[in-house]
C-alpha atoms as a PDB file:
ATOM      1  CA  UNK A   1     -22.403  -6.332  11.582  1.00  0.00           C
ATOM      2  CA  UNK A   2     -18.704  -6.405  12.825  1.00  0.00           C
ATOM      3  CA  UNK A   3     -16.629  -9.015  11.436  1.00  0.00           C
ATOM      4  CA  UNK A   4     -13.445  -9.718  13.696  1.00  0.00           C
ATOM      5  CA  UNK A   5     -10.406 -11.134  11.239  1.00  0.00           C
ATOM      6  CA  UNK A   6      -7.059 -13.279  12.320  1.00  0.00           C
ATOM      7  CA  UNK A   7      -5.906 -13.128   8.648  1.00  0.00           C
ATOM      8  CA  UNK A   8      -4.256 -16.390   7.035  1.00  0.00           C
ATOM      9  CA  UNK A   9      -1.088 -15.521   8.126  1.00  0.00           C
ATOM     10  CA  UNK A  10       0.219 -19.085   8.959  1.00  0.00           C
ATOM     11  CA  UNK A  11      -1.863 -20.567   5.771  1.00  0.00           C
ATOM     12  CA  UNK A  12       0.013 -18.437   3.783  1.00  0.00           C
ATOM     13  CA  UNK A  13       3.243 -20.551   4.566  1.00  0.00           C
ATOM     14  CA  UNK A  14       1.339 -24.202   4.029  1.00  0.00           C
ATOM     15  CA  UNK A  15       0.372 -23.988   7.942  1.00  0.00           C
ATOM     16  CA  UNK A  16      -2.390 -23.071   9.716  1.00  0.00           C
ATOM     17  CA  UNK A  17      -2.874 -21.633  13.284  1.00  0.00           C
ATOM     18  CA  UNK A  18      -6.099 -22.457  15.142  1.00  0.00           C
ATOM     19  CA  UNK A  19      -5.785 -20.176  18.074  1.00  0.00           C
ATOM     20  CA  UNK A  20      -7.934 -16.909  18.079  1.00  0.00           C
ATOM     21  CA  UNK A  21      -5.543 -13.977  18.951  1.00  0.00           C
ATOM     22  CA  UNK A  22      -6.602 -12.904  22.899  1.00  0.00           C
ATOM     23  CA  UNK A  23      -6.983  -9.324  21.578  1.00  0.00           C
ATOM     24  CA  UNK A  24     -10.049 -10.567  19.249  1.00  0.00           C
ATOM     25  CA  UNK A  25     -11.749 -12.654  22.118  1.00  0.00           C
ATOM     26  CA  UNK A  26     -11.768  -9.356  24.260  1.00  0.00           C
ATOM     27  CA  UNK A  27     -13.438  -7.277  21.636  1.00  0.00           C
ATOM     28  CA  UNK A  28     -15.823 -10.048  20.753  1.00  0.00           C
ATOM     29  CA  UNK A  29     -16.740 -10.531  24.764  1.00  0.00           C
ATOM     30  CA  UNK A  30     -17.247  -6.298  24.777  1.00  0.00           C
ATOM     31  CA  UNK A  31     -19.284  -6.298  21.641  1.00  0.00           C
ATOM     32  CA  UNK A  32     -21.331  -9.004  23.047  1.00  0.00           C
ATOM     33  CA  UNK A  33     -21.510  -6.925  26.353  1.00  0.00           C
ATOM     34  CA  UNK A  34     -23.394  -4.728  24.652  1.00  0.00           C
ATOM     35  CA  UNK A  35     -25.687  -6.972  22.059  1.00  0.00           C
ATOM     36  CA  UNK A  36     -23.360  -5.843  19.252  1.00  0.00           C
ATOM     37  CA  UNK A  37     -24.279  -8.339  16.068  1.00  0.00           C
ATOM     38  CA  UNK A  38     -20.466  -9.796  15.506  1.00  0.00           C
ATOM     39  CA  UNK A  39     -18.730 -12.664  14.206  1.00  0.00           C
ATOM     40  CA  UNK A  40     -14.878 -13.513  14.809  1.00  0.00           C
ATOM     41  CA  UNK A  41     -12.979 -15.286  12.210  1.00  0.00           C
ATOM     42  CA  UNK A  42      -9.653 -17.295  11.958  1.00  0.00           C
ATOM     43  CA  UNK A  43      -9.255 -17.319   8.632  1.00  0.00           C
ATOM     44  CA  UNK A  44      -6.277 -19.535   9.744  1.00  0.00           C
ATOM     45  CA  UNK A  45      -8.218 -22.042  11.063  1.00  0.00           C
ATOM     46  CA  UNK A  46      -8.308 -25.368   9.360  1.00  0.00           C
ATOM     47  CA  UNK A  47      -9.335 -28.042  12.126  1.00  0.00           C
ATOM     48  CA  UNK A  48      -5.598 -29.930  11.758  1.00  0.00           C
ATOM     49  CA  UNK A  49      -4.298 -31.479  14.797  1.00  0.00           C
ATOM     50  CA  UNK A  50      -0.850 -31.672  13.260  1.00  0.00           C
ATOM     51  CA  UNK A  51       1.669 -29.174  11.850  1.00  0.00           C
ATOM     52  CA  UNK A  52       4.549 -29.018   9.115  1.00  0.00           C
ATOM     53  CA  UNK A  53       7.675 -28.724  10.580  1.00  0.00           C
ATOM     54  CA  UNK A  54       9.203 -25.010  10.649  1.00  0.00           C
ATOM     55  CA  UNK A  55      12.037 -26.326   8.620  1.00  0.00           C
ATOM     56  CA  UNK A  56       9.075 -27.130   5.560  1.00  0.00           C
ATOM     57  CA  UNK A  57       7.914 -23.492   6.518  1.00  0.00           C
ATOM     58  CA  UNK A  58      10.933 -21.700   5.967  1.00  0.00           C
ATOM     59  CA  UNK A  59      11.132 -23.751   2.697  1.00  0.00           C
ATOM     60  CA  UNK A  60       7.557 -22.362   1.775  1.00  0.00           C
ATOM     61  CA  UNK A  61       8.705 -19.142   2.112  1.00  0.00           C
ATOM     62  CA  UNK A  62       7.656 -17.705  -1.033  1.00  0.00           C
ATOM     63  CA  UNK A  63       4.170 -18.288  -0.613  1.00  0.00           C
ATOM     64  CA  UNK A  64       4.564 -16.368   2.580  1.00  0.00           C
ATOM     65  CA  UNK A  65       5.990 -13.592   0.473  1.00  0.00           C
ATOM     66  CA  UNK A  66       3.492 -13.774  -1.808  1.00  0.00           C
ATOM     67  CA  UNK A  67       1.052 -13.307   0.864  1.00  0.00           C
ATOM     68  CA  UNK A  68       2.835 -10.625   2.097  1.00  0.00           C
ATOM     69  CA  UNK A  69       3.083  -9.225  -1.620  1.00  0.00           C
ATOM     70  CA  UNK A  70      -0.777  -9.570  -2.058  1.00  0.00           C
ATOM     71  CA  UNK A  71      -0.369 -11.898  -4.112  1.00  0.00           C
ATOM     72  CA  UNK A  72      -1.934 -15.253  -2.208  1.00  0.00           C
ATOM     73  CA  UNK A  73      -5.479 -16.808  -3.657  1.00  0.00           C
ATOM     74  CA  UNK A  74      -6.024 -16.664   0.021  1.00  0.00           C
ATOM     75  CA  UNK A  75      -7.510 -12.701   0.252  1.00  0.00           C
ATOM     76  CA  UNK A  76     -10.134 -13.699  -2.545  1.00  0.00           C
ATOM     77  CA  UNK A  77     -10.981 -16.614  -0.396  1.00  0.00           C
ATOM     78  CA  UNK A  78     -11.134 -14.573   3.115  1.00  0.00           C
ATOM     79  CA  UNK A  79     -13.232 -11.747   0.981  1.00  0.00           C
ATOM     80  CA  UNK A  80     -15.951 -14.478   0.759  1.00  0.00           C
ATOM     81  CA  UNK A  81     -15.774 -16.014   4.122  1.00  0.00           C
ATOM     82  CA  UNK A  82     -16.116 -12.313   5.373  1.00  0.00           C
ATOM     83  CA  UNK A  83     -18.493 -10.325   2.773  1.00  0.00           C
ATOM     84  CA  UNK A  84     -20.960 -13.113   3.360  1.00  0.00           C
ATOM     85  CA  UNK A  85     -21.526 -11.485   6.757  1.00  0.00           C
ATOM     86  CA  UNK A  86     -22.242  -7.953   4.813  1.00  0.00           C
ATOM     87  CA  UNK A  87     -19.956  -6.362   7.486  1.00  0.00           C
ATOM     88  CA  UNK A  88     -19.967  -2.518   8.121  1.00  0.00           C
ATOM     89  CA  UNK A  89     -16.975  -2.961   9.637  1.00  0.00           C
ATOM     90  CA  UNK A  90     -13.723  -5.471   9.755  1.00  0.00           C
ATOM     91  CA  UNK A  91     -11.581  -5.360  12.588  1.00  0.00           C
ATOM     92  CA  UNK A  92      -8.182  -6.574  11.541  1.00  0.00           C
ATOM     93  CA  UNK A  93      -5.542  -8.131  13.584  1.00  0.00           C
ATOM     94  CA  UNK A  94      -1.812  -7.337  13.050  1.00  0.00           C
ATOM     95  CA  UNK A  95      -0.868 -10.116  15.351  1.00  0.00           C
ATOM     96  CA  UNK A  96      -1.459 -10.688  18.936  1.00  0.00           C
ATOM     97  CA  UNK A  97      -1.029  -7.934  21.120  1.00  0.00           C
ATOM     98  CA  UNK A  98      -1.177 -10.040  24.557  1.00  0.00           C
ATOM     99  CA  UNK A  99       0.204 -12.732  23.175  1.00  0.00           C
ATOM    100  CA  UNK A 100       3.651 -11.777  21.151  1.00  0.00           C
ATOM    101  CA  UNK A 101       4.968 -14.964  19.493  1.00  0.00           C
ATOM    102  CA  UNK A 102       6.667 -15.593  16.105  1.00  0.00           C
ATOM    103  CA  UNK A 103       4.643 -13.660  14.146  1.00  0.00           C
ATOM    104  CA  UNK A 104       6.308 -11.681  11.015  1.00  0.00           C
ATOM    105  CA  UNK A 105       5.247  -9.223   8.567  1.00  0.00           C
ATOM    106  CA  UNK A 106       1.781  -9.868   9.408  1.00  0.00           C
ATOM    107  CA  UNK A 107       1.276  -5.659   9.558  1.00  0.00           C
ATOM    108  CA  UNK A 108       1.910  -5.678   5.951  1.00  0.00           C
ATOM    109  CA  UNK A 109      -0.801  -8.657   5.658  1.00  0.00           C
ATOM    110  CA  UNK A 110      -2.977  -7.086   7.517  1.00  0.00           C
ATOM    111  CA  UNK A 111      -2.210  -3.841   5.878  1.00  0.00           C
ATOM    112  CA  UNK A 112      -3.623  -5.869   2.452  1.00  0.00           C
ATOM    113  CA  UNK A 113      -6.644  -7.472   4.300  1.00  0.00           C
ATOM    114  CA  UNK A 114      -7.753  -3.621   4.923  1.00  0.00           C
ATOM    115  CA  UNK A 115      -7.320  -1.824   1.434  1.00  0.00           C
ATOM    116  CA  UNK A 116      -9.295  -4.858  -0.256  1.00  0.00           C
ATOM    117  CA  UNK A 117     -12.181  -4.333   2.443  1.00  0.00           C
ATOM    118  CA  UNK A 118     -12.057  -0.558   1.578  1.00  0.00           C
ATOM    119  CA  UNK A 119     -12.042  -1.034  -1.785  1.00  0.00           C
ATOM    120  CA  UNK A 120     -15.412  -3.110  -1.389  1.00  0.00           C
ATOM    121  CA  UNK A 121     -16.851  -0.207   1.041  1.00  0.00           C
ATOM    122  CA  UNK A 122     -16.169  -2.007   3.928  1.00  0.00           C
ATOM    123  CA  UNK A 123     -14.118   0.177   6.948  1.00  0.00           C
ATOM    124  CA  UNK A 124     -11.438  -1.664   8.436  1.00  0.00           C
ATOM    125  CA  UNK A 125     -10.121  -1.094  11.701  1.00  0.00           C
ATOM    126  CA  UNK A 126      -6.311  -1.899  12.443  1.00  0.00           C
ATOM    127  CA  UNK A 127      -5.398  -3.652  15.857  1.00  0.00           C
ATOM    128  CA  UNK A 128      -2.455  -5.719  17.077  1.00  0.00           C
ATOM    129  CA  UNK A 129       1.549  -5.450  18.217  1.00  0.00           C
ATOM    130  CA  UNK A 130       2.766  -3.983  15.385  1.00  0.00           C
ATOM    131  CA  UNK A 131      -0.053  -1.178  15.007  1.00  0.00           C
ATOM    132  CA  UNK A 132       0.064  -0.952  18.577  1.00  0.00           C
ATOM    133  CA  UNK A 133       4.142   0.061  18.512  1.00  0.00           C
ATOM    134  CA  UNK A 134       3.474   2.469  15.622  1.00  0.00           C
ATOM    135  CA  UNK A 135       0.419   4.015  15.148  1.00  0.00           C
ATOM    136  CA  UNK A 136       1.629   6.745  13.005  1.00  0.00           C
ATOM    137  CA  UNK A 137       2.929   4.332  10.433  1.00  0.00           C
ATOM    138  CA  UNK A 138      -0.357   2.259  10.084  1.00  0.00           C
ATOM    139  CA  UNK A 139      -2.919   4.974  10.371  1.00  0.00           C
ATOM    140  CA  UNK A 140      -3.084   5.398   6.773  1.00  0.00           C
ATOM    141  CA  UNK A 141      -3.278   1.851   5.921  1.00  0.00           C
ATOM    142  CA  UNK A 142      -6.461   2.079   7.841  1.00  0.00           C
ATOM    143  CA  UNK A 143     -10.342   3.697   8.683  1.00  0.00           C
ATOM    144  CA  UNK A 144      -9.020   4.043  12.188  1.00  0.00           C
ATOM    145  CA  UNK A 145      -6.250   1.930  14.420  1.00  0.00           C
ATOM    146  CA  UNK A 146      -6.681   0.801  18.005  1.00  0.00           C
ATOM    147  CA  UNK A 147      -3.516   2.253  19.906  1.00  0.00           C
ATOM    148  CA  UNK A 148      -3.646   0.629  22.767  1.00  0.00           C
ATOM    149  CA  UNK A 149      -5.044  -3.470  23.986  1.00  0.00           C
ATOM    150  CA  UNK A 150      -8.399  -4.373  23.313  1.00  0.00           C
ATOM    151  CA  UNK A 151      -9.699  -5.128  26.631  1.00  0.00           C
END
């Protein structure tokens, strides 16, 4: 099983963000091009039709940086919304290759998502902008990183 991950990045700041990064959606339509058991999750999904204000964001900034620290309740809760799935592999985005908006330090998130899936066995592939822009930065943080759009 492959387990495709949007990490909490927005949730980290009191938000959410219910759109699945176009990078993800492309993999998952390939995998299932090919039967490949999968499962994509947007672990920043919540359901909310209505957001905080990005003033009230910037004020929740150091649960962001906690997030970005490793220090969030959030990875214990996206370790169980994922390991449930016994995944061989996770597939990790960085942020949204295609789809470049105001994402920031989610490479570092991500970076955090991947060594707590290795240290449960699980590989974790890097994808996304900022792995994309620097592979030789992120390669370590990683089983393997995509260097190029998932399509």
């Amino acid at each position: 099983m492959i387990v495709l991950l949007q990490p909490p990045f927005f949730r980290f700041a009191g938000s959410h963000n219910d759109r699945i990064p176009m990078e993800l959606a492309y993999a998952s339509e390939y995998l299932a091009d090919f039967k490949i058991e999968h499962k994509v999750i947007n672990a920043d999904y919540v359901g909310s039709k209505s957001y905080i204000p990005w003033s009230e964001l910037m004020h929740n900034f150091s649960y962001f940086q906690d997030g970005v620290d490793g220090r969030s309740p959030l990875y214990s809760e996206v370790l169980e919304k994922v390991m449930q799935y016994r995944p061989e592999l996770v597939v990790i985005s960085s942020g949204d290759a295609l789809m470049p908006d105001v994402d920031t330090m989610n490479y570092r998130i991500a970076g955090n998502f991947s060594a707590m899936f290795r240290r449960h066995g699980v590989k974790a592939l890097g994808v996304g902008k900022f792995v994309v822009a620097r592979p030789d930065l992120f390669a370590r943080d990683y089983d393997a990183v995509v260097t190029g759009p998932a399509m």
